[in-house]
Structures are given as C-alpha cells and as structure tokens.
N, C-alpha and C. Protein backbone atom coordinates (compact mmCIF):
# COMPACT_ATOMS: atom_id res chain seq x y z
N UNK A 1 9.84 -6.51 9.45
CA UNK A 1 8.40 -6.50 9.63
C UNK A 1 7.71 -6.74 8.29
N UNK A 2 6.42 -7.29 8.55
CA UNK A 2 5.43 -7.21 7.22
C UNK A 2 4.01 -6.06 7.57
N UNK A 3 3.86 -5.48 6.15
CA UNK A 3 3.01 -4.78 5.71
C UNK A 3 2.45 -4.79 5.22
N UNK A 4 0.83 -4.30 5.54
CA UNK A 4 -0.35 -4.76 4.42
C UNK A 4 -0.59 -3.22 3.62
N UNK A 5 -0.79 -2.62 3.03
CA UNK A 5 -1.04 -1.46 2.41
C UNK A 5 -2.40 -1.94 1.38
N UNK A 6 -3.52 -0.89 1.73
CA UNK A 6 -4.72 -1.13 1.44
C UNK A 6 -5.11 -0.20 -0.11
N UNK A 7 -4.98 -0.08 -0.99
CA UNK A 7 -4.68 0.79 -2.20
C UNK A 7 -6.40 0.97 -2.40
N UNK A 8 -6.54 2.57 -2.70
CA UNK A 8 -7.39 2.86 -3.09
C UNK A 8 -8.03 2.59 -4.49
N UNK A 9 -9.11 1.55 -4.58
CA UNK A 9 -8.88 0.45 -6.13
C UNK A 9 -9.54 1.25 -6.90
N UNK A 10 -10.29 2.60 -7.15
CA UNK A 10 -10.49 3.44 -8.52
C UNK A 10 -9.01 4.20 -8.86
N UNK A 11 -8.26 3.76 -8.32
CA UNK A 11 -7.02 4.56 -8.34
C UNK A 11 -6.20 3.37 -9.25
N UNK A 12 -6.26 2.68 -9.57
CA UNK A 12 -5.46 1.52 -10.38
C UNK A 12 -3.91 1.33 -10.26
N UNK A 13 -3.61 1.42 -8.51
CA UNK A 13 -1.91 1.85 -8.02
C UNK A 13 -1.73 0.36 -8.32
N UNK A 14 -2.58 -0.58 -7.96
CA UNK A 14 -1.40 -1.99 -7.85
C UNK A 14 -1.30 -2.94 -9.40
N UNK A 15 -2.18 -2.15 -10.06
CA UNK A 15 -1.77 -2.37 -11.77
C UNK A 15 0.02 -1.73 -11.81
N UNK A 16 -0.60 -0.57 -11.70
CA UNK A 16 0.94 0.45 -11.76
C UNK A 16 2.22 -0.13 -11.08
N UNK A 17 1.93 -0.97 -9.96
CA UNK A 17 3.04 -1.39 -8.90
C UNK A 17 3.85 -2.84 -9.79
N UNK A 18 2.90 -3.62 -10.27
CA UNK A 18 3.15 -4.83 -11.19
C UNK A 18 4.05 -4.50 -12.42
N UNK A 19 3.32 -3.06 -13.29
CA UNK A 19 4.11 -2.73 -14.16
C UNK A 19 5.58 -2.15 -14.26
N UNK A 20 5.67 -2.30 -13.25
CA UNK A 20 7.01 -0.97 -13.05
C UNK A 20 6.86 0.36 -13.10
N UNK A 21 5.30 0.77 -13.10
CA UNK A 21 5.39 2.22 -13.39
C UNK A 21 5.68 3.37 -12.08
N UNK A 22 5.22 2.07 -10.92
CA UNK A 22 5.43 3.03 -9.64
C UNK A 22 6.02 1.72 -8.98
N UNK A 23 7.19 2.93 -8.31
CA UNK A 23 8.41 2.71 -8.18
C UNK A 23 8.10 2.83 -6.28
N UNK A 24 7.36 3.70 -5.72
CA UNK A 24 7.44 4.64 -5.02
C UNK A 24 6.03 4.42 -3.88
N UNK A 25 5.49 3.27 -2.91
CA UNK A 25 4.06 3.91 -2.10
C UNK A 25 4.30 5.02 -1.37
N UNK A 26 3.01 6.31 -1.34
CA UNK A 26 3.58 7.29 -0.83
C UNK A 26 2.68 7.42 0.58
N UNK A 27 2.93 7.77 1.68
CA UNK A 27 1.98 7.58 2.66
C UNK A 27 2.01 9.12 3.38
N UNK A 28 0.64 9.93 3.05
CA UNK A 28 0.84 11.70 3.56
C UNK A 28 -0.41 11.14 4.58
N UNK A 29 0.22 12.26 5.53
CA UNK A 29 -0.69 12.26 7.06
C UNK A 29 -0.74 13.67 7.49
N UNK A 30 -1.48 14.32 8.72
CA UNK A 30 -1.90 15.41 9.19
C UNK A 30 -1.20 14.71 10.85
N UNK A 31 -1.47 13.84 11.11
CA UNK A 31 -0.69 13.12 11.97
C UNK A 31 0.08 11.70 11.73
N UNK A 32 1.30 11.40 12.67
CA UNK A 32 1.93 10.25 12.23
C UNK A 32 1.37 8.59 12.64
N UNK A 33 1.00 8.20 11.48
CA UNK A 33 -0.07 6.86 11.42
C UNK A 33 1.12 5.56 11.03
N UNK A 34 0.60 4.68 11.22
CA UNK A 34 1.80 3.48 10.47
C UNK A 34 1.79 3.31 9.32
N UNK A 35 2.90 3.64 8.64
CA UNK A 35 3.88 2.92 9.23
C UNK A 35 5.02 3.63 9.59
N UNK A 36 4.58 4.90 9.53
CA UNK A 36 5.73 5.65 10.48
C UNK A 36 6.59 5.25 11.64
N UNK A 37 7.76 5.25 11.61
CA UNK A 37 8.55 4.67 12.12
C UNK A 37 9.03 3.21 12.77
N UNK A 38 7.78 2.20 11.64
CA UNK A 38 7.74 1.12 11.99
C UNK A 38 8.28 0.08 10.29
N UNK A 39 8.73 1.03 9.83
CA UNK A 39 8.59 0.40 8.03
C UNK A 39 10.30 0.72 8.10
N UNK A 40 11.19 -0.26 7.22
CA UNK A 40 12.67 -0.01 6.93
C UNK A 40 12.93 -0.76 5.84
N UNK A 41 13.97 -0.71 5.42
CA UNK A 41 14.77 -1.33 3.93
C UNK A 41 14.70 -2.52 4.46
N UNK A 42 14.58 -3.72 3.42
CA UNK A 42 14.28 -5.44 4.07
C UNK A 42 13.02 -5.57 4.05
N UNK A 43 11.88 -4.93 4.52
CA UNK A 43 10.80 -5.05 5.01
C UNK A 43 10.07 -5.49 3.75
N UNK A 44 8.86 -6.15 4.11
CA UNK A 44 8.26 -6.99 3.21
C UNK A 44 6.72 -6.04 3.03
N UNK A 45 6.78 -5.46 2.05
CA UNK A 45 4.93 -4.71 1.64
C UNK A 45 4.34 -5.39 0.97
N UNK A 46 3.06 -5.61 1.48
CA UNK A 46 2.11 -6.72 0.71
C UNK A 46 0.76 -6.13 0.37
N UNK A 47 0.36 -5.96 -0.50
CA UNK A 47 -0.59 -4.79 -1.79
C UNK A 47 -2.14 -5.41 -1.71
N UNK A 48 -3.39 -4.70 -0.83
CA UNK A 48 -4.52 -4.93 -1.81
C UNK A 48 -5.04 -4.11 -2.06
N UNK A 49 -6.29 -4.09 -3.21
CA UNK A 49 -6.64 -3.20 -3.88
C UNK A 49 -8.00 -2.99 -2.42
N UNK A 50 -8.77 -2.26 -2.61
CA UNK A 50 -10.05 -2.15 -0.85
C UNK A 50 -11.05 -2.98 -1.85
N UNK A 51 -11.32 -3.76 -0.76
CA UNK A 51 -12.37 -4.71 -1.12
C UNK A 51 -11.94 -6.46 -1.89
N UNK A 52 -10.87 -6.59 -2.15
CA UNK A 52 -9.88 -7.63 -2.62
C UNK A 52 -8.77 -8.45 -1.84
N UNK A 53 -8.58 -9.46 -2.78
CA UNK A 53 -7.45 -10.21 -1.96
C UNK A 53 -6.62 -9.60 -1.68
N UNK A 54 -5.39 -9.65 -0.82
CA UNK A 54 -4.14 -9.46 -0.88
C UNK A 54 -3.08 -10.33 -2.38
N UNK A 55 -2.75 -9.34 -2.88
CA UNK A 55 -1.84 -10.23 -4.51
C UNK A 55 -0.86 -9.92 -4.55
N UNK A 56 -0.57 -8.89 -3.93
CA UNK A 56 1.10 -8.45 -4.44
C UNK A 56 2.06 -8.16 -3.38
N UNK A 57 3.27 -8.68 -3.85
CA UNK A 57 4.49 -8.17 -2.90
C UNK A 57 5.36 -7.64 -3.05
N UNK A 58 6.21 -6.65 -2.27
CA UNK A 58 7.10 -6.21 -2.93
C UNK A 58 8.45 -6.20 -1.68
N UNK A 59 8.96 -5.72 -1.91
CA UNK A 59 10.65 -5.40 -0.66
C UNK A 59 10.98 -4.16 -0.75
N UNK A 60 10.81 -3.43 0.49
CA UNK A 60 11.30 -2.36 0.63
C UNK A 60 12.66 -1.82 0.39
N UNK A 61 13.28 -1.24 -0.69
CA UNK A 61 14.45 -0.85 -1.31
C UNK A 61 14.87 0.30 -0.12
N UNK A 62 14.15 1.68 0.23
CA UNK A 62 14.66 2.32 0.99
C UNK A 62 13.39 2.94 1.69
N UNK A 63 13.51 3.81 2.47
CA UNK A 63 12.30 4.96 3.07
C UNK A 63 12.88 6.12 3.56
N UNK A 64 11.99 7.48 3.10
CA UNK A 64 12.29 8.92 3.71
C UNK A 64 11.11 9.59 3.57
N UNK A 65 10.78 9.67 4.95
CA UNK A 65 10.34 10.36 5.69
C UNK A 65 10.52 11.77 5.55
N UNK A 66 9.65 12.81 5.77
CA UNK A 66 9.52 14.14 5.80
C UNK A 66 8.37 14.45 6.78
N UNK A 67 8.63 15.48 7.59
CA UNK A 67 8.27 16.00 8.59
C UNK A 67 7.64 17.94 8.06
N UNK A 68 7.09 18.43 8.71
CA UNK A 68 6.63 19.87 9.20
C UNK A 68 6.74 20.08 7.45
N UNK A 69 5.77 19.50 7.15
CA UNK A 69 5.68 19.80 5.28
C UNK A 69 4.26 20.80 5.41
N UNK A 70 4.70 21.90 4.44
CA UNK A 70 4.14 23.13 3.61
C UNK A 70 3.31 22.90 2.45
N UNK A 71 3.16 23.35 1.97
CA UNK A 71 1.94 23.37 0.40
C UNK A 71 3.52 23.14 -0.32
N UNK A 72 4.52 24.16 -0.20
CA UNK A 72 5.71 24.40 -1.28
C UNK A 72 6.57 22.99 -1.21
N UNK A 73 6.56 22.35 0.11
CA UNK A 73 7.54 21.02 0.37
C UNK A 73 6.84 20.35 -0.10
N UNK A 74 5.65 20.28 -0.41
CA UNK A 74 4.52 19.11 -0.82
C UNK A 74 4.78 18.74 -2.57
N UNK A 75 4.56 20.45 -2.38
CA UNK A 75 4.75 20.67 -4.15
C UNK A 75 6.48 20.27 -4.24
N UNK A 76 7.27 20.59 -3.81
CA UNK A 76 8.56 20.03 -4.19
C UNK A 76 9.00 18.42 -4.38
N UNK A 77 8.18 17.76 -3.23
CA UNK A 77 7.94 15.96 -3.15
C UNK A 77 7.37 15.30 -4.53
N UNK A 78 6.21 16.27 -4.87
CA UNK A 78 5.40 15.55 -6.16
C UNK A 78 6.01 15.91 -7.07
N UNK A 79 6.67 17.15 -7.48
CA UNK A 79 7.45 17.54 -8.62
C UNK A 79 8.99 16.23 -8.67
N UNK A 80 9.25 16.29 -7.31
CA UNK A 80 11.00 15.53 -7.71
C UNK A 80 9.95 13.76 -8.13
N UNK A 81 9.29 13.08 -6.84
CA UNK A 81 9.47 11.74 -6.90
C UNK A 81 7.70 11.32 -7.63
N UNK A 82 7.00 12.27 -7.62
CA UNK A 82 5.75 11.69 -8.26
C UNK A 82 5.61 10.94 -9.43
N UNK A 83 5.93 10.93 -10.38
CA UNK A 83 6.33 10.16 -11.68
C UNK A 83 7.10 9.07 -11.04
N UNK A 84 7.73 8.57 -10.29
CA UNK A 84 8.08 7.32 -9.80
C UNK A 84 6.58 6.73 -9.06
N UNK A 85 6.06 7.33 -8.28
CA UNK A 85 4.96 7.34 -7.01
C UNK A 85 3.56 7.11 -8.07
N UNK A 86 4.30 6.93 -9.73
CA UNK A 86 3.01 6.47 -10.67
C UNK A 86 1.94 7.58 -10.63
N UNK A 87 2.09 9.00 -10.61
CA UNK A 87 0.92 9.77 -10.73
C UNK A 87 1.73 10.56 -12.08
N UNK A 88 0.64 10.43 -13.20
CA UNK A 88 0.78 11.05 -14.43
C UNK A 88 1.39 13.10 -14.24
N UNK A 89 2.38 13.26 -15.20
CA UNK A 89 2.18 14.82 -15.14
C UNK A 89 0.85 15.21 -14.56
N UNK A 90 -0.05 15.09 -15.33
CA UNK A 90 -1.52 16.22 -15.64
C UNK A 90 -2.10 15.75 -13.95
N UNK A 91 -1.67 15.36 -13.68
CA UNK A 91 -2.41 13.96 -12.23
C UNK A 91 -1.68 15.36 -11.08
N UNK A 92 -0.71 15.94 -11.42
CA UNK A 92 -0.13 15.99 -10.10
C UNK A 92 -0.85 17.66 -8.83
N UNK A 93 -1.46 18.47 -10.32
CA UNK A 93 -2.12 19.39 -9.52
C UNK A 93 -3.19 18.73 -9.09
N UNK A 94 -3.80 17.70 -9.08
CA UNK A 94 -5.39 16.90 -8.44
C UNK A 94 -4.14 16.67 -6.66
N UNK A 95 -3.28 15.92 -7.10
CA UNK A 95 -2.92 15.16 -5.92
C UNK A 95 -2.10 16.37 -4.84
N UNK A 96 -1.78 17.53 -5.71
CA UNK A 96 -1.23 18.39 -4.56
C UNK A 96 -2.71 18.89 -3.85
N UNK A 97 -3.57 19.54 -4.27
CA UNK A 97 -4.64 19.96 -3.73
C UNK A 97 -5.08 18.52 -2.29
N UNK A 98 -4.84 17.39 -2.95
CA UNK A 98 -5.27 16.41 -1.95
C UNK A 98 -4.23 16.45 -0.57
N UNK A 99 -3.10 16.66 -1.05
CA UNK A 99 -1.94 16.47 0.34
C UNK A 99 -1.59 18.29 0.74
N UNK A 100 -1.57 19.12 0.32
CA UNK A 100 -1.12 20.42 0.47
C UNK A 100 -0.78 20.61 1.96
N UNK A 101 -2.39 19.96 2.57
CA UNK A 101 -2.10 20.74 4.24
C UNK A 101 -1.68 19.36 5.00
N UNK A 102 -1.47 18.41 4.53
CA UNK A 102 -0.68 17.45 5.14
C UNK A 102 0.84 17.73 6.16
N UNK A 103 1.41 17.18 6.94
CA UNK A 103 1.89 17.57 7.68
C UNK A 103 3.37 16.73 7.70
N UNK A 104 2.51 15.45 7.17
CA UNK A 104 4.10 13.98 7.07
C UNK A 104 3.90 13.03 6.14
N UNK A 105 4.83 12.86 5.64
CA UNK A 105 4.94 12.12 4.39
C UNK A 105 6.23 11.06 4.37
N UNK A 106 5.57 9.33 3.94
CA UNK A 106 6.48 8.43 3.63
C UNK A 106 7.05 8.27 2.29
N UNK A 107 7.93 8.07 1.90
CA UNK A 107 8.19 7.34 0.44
C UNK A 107 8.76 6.09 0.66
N UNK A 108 7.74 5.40 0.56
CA UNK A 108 8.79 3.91 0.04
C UNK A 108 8.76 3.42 -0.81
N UNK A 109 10.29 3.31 -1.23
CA UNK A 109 10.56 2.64 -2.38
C UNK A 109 10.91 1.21 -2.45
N UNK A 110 9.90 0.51 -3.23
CA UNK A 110 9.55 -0.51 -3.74
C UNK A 110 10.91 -1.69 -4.97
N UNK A 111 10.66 -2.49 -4.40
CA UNK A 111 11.50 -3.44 -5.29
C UNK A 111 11.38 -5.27 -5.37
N UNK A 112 11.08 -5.61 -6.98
CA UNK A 112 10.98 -6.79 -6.76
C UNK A 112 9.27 -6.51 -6.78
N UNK A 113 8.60 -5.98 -6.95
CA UNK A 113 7.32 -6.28 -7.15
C UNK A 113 6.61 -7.55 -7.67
N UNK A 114 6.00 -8.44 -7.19
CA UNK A 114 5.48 -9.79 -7.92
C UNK A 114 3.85 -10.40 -7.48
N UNK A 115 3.28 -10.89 -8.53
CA UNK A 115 1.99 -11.33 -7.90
C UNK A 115 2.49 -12.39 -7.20
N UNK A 116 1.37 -12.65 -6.31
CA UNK A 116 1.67 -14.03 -5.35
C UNK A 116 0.14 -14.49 -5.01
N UNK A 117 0.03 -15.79 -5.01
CA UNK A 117 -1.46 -16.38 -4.41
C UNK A 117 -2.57 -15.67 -3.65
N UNK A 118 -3.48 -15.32 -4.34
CA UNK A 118 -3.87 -14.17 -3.12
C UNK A 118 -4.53 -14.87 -2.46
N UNK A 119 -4.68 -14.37 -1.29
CA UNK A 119 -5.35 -13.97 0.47
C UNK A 119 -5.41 -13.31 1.23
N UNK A 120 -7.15 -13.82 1.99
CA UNK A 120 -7.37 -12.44 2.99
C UNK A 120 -6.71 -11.88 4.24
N UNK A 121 -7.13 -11.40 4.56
CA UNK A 121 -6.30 -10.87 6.22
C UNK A 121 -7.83 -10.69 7.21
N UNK A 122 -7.47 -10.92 8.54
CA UNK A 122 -7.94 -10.33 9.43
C UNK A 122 -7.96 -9.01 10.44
N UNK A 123 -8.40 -7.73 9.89
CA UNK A 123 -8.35 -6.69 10.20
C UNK A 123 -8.60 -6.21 11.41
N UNK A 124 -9.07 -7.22 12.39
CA UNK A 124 -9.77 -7.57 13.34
C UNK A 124 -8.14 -6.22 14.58
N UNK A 125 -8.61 -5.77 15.22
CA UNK A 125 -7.83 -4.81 16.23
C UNK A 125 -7.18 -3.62 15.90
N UNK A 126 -6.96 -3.72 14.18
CA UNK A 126 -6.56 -1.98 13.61
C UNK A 126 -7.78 -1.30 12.77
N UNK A 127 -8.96 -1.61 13.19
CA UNK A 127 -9.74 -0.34 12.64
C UNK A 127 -10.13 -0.86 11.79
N UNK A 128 -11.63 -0.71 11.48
CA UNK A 128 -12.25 -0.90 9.83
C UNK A 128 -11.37 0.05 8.80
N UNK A 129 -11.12 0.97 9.26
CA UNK A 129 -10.73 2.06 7.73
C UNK A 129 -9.13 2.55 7.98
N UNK A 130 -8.63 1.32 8.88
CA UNK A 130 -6.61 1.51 8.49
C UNK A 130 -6.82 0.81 7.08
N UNK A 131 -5.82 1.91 6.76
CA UNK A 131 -4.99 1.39 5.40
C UNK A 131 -3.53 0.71 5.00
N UNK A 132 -3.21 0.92 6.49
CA UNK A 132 -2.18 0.41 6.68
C UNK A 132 -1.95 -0.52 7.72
N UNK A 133 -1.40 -1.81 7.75
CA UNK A 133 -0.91 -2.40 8.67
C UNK A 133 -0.18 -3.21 9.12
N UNK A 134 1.25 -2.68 9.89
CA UNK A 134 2.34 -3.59 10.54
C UNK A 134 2.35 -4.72 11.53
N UNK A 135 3.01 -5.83 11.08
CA UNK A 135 2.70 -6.88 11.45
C UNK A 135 4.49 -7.66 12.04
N UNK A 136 4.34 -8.29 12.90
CA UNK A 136 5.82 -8.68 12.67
C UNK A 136 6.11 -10.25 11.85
N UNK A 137 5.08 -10.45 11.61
CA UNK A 137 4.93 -11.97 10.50
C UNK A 137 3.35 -12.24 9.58
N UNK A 138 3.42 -11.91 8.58
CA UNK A 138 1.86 -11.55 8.17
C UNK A 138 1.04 -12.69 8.45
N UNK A 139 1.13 -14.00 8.51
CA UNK A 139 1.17 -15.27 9.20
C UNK A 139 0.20 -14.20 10.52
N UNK A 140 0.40 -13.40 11.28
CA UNK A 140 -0.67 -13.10 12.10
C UNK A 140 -1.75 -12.63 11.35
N UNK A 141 -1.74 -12.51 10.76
CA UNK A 141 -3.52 -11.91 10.04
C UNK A 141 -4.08 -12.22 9.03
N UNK A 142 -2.66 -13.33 8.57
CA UNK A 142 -3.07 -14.20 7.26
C UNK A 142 -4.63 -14.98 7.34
N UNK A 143 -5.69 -15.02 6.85
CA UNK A 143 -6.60 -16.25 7.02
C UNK A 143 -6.63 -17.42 5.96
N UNK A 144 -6.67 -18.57 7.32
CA UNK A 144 -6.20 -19.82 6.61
C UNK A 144 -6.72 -20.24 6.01
C-alpha cells in the first residue's frame, strides 16, 4: 500500500525525516484510525508538511503497534524510541503530557528517506482533517 502522512509543519518533522534525525513516524490514538492495521514493512510513506506539497518518501523498514497504553507505557515508548521518533530530550515531557491518555500507538520505522517532485493529492472522501491516508496506489489521489 501507499501512504500519505500529513506532518504537523510548526513541528519541523519532515526537515528531521530528510536528515536522518527521525528514524521513527509515530501515530498515538484514543481510538484505532489509519493506518492501523493497514500499514506493513514494503509499504511506501509519502510526507507533507499541512498546507504543502507532498516531497518526501520513504519505505517502511518495520511497524509495532501497541495497544491498552497507560501514562507509564506511554512514558516507557518515548523514553526507549523517542530520540529516533526525532523529539529532543527536553521535548519529551511536552509530548508525554500530549499522548499520556492515548490508548494506541504506531511506530513506523522509516527507511531510505528522499525528496521527490512534489505534488498535490486529492483529499476528497477521507475528511478535511485526516492526517493520514491509505491508498492502494497513490496514483489514486495523485493530482495530475
């Protein structure tokens, strides 16, 4: 499958994704949204910043999933993989307070990160405010 992942752009993740600094998109929910159980190793993630082209691509290296997560499992996720997931030490008590009562959490790990020609998509049937979206050929939402 292909994936669009919509990056929150005061957050400067798809600088970080280019550099090698994040290794890791992390996707926390209260309920399970896509790409839960629709994202696997092979799979193709394709990066924009909100409000921008689509520029970047990457290949899904692996994914794990976590389920019935706590404040303490939350805090255990950001302590082991956050510094891959590109959030600074000092960054990580802001981002536990943000996920604490979250419920499910993706990690995918990223590989092969590269700019590519950018272009838009048509968002047109998943919602003004998905941030995420699975496609089985991005060629469907590519605009020509």
């Amino acid at each position: 499958m292909d994936h669009v992942a919509i990056m929150k752009k005061s957050w400067r993740l798809t600088q970080k994704i280019l550099s090698g600094q994040k290794k890791i998109e992390s996707r926390w929910y209260k309920t399970k949204h896509s790409p839960w159980g629709k994202i696997e190793k092979g799979d193709t993630v394709y990066f924009k910043d909100s409000g921008e082209l689509v520029s970047i691509k990457a290949t899904v290296g692996k994914v794990i999933s976590f389920s019935d997560l706590t404040p303490a499992k939350v805090k255990n996720i950001l302590d082991e993989y956050g510094k891959d997931d590109g959030i600074e030490k000092d960054k990580i008590k802001y981002f536990f307070n943000l996920f604490k009562d979250k419920k499910y959490c993706l990690l995918i790990f990223l590989k092969n990160p590269e700019k590519i020609k950018p272009f838009d998509i048509n968002k047109a049937g998943f919602g003004m405010m998905s941030a995420w979206l699975s496609v089985d050929k991005i060629n469907q939402i590519k605009k020509k």
